[in-house]
PDB file of N, CA and C in Angstrom:
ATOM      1  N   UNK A   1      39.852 237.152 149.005  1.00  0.00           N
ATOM      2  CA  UNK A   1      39.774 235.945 148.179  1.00  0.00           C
ATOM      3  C   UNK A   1      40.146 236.299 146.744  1.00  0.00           C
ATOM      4  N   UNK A   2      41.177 235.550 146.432  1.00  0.00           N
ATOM      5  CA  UNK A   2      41.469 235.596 144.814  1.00  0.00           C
ATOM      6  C   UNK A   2      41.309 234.626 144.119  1.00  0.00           C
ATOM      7  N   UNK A   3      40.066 234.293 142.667  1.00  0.00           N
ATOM      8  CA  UNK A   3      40.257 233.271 142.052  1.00  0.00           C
ATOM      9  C   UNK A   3      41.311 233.364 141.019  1.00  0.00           C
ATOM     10  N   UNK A   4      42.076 232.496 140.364  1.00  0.00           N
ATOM     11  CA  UNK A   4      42.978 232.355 139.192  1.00  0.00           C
ATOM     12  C   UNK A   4      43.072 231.445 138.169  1.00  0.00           C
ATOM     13  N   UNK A   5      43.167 232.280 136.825  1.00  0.00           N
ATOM     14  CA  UNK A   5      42.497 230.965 135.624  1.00  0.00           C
ATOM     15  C   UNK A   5      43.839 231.365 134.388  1.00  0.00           C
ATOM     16  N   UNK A   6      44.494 230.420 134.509  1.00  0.00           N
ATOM     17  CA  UNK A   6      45.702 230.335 133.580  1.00  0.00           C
ATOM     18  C   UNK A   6      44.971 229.960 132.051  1.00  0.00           C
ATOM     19  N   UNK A   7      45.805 230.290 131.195  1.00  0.00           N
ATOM     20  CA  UNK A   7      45.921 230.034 129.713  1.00  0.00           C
ATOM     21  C   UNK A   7      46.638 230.591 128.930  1.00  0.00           C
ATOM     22  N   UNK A   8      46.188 230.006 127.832  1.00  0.00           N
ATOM     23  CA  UNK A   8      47.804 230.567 126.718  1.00  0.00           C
ATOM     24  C   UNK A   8      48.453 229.127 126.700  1.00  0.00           C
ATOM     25  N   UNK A   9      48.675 227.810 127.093  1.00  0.00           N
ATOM     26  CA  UNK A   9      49.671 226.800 127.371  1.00  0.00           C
ATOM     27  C   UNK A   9      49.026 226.094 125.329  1.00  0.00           C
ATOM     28  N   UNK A  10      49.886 225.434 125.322  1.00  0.00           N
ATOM     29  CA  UNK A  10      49.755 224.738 124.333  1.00  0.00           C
ATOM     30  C   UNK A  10      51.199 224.107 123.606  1.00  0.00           C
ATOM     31  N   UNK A  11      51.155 223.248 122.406  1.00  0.00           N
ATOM     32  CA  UNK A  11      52.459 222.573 121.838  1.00  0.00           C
ATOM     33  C   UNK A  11      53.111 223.583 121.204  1.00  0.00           C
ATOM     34  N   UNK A  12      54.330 223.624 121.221  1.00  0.00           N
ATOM     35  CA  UNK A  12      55.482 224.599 120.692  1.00  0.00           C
ATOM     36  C   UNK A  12      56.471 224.144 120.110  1.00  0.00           C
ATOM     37  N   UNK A  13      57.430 224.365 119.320  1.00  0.00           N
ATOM     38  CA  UNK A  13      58.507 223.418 118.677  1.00  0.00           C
ATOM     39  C   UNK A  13      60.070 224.631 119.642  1.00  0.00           C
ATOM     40  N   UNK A  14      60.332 223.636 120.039  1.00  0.00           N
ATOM     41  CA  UNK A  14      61.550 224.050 120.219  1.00  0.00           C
ATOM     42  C   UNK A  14      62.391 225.671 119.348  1.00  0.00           C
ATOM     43  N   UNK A  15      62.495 226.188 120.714  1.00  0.00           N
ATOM     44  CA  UNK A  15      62.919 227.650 120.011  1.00  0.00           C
ATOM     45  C   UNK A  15      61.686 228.631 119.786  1.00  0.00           C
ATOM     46  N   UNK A  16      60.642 228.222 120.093  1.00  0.00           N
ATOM     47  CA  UNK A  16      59.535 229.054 119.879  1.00  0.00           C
ATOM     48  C   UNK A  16      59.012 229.660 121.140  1.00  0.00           C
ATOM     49  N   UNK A  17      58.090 230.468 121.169  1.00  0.00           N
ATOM     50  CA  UNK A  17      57.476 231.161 122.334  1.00  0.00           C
ATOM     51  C   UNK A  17      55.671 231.031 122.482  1.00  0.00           C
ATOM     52  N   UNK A  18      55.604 231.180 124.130  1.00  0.00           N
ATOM     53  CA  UNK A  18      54.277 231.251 124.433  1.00  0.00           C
ATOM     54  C   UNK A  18      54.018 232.532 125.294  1.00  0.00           C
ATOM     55  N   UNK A  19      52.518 233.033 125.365  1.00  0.00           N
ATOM     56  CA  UNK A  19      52.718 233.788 126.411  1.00  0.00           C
ATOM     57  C   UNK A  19      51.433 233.063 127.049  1.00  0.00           C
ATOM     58  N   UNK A  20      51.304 232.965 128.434  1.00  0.00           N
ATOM     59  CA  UNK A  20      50.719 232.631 129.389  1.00  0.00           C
ATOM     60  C   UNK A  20      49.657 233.450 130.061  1.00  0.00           C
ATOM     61  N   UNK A  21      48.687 233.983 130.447  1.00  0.00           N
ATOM     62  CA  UNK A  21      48.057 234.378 130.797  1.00  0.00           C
ATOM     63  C   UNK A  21      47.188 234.025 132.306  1.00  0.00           C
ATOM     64  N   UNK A  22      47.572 234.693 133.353  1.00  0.00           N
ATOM     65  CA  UNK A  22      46.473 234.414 134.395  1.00  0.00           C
ATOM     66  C   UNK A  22      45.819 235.205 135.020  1.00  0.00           C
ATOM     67  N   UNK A  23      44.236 235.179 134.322  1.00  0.00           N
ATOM     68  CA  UNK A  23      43.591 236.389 134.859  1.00  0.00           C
ATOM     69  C   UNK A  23      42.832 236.432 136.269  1.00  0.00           C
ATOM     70  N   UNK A  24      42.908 236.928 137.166  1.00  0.00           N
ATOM     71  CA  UNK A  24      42.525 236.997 138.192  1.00  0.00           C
ATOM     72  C   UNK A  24      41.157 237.809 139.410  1.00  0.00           C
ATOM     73  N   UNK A  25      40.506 237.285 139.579  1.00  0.00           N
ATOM     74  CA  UNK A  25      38.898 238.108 139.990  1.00  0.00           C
ATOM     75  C   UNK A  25      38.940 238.450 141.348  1.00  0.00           C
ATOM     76  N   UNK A  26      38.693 239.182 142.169  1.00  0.00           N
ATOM     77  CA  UNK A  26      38.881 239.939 143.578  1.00  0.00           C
ATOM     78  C   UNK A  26      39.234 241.114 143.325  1.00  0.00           C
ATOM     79  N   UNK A  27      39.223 242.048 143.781  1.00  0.00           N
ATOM     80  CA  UNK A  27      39.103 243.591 144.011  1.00  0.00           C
ATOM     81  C   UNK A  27      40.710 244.046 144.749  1.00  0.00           C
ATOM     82  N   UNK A  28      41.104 242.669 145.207  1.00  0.00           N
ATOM     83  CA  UNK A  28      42.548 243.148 145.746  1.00  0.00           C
ATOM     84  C   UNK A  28      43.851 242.295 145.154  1.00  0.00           C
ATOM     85  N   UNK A  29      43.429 242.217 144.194  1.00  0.00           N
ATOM     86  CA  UNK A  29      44.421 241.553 143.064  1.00  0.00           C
ATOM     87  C   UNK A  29      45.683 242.122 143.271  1.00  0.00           C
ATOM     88  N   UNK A  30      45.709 243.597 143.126  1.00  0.00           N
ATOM     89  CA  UNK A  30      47.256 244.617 143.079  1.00  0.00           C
ATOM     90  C   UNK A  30      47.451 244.627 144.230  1.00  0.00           C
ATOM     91  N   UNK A  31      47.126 243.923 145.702  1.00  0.00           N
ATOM     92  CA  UNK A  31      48.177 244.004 146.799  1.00  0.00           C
ATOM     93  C   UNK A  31      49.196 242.607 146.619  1.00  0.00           C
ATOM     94  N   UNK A  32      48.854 241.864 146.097  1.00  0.00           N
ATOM     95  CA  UNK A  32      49.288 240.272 145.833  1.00  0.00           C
ATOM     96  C   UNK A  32      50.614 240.230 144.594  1.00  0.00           C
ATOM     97  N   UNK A  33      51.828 239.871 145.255  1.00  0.00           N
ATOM     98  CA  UNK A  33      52.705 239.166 144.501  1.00  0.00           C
ATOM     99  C   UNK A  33      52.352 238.246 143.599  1.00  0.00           C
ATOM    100  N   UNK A  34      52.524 238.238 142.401  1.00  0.00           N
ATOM    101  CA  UNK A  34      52.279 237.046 141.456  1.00  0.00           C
ATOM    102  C   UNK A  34      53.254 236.092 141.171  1.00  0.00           C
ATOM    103  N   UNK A  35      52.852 234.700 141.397  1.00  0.00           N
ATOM    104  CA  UNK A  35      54.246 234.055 140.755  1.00  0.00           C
ATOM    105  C   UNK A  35      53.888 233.165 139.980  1.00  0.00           C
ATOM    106  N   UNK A  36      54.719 232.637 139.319  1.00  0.00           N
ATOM    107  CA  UNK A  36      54.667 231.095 138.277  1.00  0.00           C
ATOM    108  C   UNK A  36      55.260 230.448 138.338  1.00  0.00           C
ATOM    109  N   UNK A  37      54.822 229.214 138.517  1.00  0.00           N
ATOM    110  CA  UNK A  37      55.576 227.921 138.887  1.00  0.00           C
ATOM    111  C   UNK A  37      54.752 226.734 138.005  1.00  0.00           C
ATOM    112  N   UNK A  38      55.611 225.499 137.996  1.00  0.00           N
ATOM    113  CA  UNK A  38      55.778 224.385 137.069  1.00  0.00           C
ATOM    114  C   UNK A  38      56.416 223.176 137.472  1.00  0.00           C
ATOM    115  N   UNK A  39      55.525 222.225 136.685  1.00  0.00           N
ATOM    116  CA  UNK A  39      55.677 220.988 137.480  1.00  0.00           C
ATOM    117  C   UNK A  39      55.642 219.664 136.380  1.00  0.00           C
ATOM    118  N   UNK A  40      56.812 219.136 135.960  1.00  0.00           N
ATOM    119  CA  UNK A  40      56.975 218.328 135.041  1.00  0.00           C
ATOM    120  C   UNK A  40      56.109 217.144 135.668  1.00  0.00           C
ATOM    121  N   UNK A  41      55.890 216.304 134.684  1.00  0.00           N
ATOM    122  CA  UNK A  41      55.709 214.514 135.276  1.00  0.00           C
ATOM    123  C   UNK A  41      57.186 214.026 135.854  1.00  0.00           C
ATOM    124  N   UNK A  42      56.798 213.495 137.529  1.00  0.00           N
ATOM    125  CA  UNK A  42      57.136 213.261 137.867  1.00  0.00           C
ATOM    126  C   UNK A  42      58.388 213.969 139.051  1.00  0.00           C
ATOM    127  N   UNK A  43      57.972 215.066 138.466  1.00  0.00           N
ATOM    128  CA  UNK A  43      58.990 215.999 139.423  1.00  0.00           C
ATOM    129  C   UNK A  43      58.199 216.626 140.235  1.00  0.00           C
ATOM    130  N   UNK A  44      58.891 217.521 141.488  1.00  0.00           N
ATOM    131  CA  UNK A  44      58.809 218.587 142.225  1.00  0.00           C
ATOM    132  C   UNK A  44      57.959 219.792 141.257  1.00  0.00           C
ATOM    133  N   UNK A  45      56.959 220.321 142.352  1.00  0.00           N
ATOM    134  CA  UNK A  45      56.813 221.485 141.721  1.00  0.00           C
ATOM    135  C   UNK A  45      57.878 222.719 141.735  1.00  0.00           C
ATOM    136  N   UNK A  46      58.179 223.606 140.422  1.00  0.00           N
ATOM    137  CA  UNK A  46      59.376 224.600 140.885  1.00  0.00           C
ATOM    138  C   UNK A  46      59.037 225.837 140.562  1.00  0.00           C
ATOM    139  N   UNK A  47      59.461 226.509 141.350  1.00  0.00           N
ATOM    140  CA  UNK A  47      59.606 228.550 141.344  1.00  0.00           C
ATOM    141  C   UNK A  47      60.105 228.593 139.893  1.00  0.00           C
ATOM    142  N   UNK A  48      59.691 229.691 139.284  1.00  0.00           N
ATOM    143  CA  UNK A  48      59.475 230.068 138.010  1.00  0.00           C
ATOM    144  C   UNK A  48      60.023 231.640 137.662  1.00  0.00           C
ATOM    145  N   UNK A  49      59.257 231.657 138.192  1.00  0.00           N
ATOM    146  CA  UNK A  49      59.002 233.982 138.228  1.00  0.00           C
ATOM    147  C   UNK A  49      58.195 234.629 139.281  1.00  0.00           C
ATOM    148  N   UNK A  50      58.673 235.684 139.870  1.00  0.00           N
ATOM    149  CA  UNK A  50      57.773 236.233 140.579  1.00  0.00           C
ATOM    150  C   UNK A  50      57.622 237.830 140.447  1.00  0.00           C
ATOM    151  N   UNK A  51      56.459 238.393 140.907  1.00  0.00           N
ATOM    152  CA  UNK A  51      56.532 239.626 140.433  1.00  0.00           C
ATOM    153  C   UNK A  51      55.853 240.203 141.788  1.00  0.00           C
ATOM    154  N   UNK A  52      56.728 241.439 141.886  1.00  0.00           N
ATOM    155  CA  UNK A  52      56.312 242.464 143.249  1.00  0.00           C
ATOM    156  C   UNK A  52      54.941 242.542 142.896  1.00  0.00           C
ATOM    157  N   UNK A  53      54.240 243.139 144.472  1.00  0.00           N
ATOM    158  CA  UNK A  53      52.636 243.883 144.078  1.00  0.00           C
ATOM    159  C   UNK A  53      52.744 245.155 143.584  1.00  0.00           C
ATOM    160  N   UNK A  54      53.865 245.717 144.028  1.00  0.00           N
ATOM    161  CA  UNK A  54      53.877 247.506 143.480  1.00  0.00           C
ATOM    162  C   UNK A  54      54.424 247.153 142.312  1.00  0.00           C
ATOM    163  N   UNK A  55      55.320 246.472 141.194  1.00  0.00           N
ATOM    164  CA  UNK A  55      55.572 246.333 140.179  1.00  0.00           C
ATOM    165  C   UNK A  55      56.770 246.809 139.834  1.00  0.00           C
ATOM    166  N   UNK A  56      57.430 246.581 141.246  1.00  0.00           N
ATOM    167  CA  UNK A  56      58.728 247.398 141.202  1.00  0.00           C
ATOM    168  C   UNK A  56      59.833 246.377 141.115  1.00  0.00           C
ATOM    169  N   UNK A  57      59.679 244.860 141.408  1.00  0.00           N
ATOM    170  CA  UNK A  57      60.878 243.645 141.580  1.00  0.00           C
ATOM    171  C   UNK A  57      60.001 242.581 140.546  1.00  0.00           C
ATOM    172  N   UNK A  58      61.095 241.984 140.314  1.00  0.00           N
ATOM    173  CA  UNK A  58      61.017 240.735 139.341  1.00  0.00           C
ATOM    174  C   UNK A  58      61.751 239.791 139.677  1.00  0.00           C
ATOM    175  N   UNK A  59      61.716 238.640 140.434  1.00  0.00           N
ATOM    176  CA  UNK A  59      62.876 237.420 140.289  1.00  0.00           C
ATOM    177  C   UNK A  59      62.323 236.569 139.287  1.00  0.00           C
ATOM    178  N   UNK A  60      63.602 235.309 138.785  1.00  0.00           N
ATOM    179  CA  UNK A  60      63.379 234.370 137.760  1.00  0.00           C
ATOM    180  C   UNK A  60      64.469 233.095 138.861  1.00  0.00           C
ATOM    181  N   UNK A  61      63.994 231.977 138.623  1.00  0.00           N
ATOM    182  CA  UNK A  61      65.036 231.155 138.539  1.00  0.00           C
ATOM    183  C   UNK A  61      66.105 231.254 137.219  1.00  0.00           C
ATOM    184  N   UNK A  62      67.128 230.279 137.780  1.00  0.00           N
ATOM    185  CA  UNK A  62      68.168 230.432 136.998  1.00  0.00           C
ATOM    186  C   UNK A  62      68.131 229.670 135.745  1.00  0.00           C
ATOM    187  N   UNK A  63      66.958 229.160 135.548  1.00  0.00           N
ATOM    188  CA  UNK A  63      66.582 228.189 134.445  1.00  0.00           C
ATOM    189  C   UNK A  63      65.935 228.509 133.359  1.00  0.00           C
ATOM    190  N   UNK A  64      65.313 229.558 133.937  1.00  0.00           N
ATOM    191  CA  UNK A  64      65.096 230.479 132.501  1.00  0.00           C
ATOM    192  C   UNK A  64      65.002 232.170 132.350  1.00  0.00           C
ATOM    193  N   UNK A  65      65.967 232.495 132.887  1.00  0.00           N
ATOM    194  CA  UNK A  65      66.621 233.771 133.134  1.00  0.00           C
ATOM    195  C   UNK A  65      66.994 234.267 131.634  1.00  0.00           C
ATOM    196  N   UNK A  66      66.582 235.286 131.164  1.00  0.00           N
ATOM    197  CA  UNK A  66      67.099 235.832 129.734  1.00  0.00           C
ATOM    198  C   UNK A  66      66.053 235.112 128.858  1.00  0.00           C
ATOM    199  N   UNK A  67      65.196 233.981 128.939  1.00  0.00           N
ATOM    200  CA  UNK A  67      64.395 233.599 127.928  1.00  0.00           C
ATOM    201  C   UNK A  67      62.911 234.028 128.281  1.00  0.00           C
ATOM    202  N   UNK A  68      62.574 234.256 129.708  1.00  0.00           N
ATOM    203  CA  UNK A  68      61.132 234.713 130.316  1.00  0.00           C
ATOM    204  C   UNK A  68      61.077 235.661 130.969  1.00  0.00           C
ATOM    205  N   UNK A  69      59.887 236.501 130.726  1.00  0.00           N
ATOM    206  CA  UNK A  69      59.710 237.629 131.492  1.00  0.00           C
ATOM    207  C   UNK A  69      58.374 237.608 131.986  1.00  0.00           C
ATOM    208  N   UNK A  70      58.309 237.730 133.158  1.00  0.00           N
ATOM    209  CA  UNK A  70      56.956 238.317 133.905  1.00  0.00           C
ATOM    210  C   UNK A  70      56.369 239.297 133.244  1.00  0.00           C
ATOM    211  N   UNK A  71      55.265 239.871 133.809  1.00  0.00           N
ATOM    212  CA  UNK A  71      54.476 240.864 134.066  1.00  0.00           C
ATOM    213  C   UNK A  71      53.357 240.822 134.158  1.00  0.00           C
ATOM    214  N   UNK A  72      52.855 242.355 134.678  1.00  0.00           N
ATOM    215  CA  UNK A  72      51.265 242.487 135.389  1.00  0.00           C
ATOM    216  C   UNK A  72      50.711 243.664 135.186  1.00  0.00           C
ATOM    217  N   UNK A  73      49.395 243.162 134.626  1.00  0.00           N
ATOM    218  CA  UNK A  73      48.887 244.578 134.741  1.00  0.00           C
ATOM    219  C   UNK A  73      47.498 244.700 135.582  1.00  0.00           C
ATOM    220  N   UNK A  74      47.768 245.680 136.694  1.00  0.00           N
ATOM    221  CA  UNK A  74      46.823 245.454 137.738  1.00  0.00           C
ATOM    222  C   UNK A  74      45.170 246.625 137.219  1.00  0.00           C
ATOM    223  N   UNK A  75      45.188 246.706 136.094  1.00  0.00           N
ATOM    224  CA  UNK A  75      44.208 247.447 135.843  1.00  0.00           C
ATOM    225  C   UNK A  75      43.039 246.734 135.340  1.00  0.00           C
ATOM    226  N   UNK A  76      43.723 245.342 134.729  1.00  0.00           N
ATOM    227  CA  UNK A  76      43.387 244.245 134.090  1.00  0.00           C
ATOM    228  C   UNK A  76      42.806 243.198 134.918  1.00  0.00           C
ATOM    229  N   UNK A  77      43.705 243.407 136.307  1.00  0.00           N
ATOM    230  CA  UNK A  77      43.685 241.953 136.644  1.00  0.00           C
ATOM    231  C   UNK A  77      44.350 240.834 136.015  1.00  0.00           C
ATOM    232  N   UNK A  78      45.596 240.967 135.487  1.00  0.00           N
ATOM    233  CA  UNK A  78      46.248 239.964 134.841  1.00  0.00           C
ATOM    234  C   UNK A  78      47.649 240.497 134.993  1.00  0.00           C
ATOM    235  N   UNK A  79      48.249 238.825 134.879  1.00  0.00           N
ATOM    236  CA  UNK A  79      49.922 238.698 134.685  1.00  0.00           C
ATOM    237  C   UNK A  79      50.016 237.522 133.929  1.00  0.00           C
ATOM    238  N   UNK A  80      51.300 237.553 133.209  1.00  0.00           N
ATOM    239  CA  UNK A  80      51.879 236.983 132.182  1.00  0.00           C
ATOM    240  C   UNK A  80      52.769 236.921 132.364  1.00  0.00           C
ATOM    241  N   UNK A  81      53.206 235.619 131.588  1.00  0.00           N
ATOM    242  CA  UNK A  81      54.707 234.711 131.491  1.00  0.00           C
ATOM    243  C   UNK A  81      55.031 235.005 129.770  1.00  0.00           C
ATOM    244  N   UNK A  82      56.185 235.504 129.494  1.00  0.00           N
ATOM    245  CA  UNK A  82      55.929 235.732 128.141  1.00  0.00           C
ATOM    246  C   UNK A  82      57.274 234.351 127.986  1.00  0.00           C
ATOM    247  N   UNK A  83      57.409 233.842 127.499  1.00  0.00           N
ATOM    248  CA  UNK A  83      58.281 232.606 126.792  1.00  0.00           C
ATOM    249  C   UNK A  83      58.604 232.642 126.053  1.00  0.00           C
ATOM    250  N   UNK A  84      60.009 232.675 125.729  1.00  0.00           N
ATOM    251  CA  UNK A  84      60.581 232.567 124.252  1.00  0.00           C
ATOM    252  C   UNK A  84      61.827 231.795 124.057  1.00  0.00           C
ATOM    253  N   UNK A  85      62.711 231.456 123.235  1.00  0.00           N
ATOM    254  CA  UNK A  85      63.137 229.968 123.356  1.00  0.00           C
ATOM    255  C   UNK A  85      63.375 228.943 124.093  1.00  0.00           C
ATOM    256  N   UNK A  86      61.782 228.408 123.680  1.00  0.00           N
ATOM    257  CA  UNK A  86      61.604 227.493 124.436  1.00  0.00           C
ATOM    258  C   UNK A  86      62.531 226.475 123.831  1.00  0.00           C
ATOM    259  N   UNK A  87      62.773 224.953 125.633  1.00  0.00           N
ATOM    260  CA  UNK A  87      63.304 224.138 125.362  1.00  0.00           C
ATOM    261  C   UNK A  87      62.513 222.743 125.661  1.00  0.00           C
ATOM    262  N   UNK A  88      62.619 221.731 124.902  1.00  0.00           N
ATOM    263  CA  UNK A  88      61.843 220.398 125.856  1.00  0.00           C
ATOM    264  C   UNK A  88      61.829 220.538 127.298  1.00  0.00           C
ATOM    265  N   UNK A  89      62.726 221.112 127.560  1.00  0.00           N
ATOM    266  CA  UNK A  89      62.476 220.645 129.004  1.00  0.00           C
ATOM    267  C   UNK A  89      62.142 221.539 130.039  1.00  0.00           C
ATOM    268  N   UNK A  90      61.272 222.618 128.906  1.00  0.00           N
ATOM    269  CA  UNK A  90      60.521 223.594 129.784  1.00  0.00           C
ATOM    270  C   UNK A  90      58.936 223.072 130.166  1.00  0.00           C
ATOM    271  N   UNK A  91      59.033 221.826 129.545  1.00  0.00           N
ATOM    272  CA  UNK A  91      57.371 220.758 129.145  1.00  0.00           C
ATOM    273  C   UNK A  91      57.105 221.098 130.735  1.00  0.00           C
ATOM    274  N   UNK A  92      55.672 221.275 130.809  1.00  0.00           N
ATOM    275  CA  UNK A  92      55.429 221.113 132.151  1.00  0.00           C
ATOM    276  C   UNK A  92      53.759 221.533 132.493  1.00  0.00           C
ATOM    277  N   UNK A  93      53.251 221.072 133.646  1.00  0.00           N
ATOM    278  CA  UNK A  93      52.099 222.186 133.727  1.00  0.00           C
ATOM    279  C   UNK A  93      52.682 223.852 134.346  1.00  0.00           C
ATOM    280  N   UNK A  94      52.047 225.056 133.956  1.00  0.00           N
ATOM    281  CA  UNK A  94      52.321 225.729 134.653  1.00  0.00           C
ATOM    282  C   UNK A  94      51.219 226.537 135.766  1.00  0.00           C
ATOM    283  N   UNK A  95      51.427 226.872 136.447  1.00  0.00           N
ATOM    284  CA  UNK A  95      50.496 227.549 137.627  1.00  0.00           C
ATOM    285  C   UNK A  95      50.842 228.885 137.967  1.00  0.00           C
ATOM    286  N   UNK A  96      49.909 229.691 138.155  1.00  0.00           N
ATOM    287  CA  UNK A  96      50.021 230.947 138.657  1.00  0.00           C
ATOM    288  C   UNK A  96      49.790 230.820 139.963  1.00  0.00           C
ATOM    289  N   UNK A  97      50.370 231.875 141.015  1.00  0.00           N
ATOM    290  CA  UNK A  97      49.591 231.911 142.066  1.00  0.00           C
ATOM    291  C   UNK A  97      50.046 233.363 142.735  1.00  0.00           C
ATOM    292  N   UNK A  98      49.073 233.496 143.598  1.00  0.00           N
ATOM    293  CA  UNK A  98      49.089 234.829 144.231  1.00  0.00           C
ATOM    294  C   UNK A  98      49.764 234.781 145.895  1.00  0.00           C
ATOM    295  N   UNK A  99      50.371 235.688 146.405  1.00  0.00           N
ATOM    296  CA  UNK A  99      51.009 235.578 147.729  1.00  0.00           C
ATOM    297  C   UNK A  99      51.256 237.013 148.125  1.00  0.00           C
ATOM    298  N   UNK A 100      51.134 237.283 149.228  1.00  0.00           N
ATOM    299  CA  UNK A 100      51.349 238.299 150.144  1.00  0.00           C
ATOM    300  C   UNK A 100      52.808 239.788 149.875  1.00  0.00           C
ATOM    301  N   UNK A 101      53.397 238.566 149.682  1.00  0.00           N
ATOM    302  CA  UNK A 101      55.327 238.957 149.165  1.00  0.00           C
ATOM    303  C   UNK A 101      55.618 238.183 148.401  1.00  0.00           C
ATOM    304  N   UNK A 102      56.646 238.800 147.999  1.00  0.00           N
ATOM    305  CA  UNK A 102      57.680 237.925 147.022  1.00  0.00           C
ATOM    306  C   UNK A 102      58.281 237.109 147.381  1.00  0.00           C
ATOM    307  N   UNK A 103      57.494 235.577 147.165  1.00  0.00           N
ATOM    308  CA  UNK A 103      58.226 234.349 147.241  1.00  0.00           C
ATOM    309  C   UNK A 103      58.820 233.622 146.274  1.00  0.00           C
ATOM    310  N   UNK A 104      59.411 232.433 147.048  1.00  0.00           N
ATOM    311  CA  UNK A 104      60.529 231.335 145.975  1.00  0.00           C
ATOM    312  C   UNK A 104      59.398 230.330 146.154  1.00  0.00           C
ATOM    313  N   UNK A 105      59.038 229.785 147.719  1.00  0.00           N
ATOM    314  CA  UNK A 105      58.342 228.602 147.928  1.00  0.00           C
ATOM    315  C   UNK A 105      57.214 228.711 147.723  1.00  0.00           C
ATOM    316  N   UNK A 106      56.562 227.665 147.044  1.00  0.00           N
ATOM    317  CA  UNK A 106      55.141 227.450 147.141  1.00  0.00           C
ATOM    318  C   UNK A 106      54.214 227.453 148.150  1.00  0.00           C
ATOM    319  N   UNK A 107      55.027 226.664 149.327  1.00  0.00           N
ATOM    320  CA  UNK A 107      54.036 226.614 150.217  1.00  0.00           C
ATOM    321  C   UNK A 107      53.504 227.922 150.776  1.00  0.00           C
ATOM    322  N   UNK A 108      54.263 229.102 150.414  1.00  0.00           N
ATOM    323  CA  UNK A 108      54.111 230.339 151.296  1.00  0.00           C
ATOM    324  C   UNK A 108      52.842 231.353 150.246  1.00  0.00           C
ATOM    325  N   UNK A 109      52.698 230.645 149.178  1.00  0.00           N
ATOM    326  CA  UNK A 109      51.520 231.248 148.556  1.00  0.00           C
ATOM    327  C   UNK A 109      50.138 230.536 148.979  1.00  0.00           C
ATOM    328  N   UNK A 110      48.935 231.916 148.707  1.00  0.00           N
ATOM    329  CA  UNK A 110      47.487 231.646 149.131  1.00  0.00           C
ATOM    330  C   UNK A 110      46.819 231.122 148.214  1.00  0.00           C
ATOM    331  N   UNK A 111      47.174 231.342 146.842  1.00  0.00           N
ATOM    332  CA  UNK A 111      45.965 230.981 145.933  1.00  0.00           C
ATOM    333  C   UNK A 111      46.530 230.526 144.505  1.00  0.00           C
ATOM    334  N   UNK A 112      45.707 229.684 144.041  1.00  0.00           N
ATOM    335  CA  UNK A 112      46.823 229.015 142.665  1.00  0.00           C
ATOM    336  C   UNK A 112      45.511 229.126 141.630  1.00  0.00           C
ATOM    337  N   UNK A 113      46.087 228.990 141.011  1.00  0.00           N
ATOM    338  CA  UNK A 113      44.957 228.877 139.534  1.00  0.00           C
ATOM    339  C   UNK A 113      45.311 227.236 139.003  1.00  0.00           C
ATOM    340  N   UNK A 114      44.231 226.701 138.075  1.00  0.00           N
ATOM    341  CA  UNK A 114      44.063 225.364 138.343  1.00  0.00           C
ATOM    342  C   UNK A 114      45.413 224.254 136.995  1.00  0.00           C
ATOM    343  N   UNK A 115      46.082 225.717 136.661  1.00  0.00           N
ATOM    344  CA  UNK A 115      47.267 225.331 135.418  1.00  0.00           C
ATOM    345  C   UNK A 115      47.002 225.039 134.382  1.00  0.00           C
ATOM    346  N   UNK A 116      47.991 225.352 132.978  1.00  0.00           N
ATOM    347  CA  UNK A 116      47.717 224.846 132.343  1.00  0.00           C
ATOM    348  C   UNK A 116      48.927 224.094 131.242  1.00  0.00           C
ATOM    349  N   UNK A 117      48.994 223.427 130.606  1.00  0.00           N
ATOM    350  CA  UNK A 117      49.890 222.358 129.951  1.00  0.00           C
ATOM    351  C   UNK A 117      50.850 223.634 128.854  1.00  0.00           C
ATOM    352  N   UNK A 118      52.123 223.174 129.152  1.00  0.00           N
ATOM    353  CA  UNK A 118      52.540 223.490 128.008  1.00  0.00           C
ATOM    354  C   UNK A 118      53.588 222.627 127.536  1.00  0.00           C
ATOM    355  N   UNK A 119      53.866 222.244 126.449  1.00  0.00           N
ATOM    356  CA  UNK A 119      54.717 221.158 125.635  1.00  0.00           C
ATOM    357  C   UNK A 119      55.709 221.278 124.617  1.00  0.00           C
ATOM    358  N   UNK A 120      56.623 221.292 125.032  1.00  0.00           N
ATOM    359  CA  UNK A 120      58.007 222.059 123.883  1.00  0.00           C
ATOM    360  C   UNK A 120      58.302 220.468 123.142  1.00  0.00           C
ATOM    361  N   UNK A 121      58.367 220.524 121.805  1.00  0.00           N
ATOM    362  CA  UNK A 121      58.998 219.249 121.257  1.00  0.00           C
ATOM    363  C   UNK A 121      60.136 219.418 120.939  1.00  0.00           C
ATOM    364  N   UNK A 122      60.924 218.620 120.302  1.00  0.00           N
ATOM    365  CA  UNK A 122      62.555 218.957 119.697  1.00  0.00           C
ATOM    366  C   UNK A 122      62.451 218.775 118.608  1.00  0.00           C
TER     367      UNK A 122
END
């Protein structure tokens, strides 16, 4: 069982950065892929970032490739979304969640943390 508690989200002006935080409680945190995903009003939820359990792979969608980087530190119990020029239309809630392997789909993850807002203006 893994619980997960996102933060770090808040208003940003365009071109600026956040970093995200989701810290995570269970004892088997470092066998679990981490990913981040986001979900505007009114849209689909979407794949974000994901990060191997050994800490050896990283995917991004193609949407914010070169502006975000993962990472994890399993000593901590935590991974992070670090964000940096941001755009409006990165507005969204975001969610962490934990999974077995390295996934794209949501549905194939076990455990989510409950998200949190973040808001790019122009």
């Amino acid at each position: 069982q893994v619980q997960l508690v996102e933060s770090g989200g808040g208003l940003v002006q365009a071109g600026g950065s956040l970093r995200l935080s989701c810290a995570a409680s269970g004892r088997t945190f470092g066998s679990y892929a981490m990913g981040w995903f986001r979900q505007a009003p009114g849209k689909a939820r979407e794949f974000v970032a994901v990060y191997s359990w050994n800490g050896v792979s990283t995917r991004y969608a193609d949407s914010v490739k070169g502006r975000f980087t993962i990472s994890r530190d399993n000593a901590k119990n935590t991974a992070y979304l670090q964000m940096n020029s941001l755009k409006p239309e990165d507005t969204a809630v975001y969610y962490c969640a934990a999974a077995p392997k390295m996934q794209y789909a949501d549905l194939r993850y076990d455990y989510w943390g409950q998200g949190t807002q973040v808001t790019v203006s122009s």
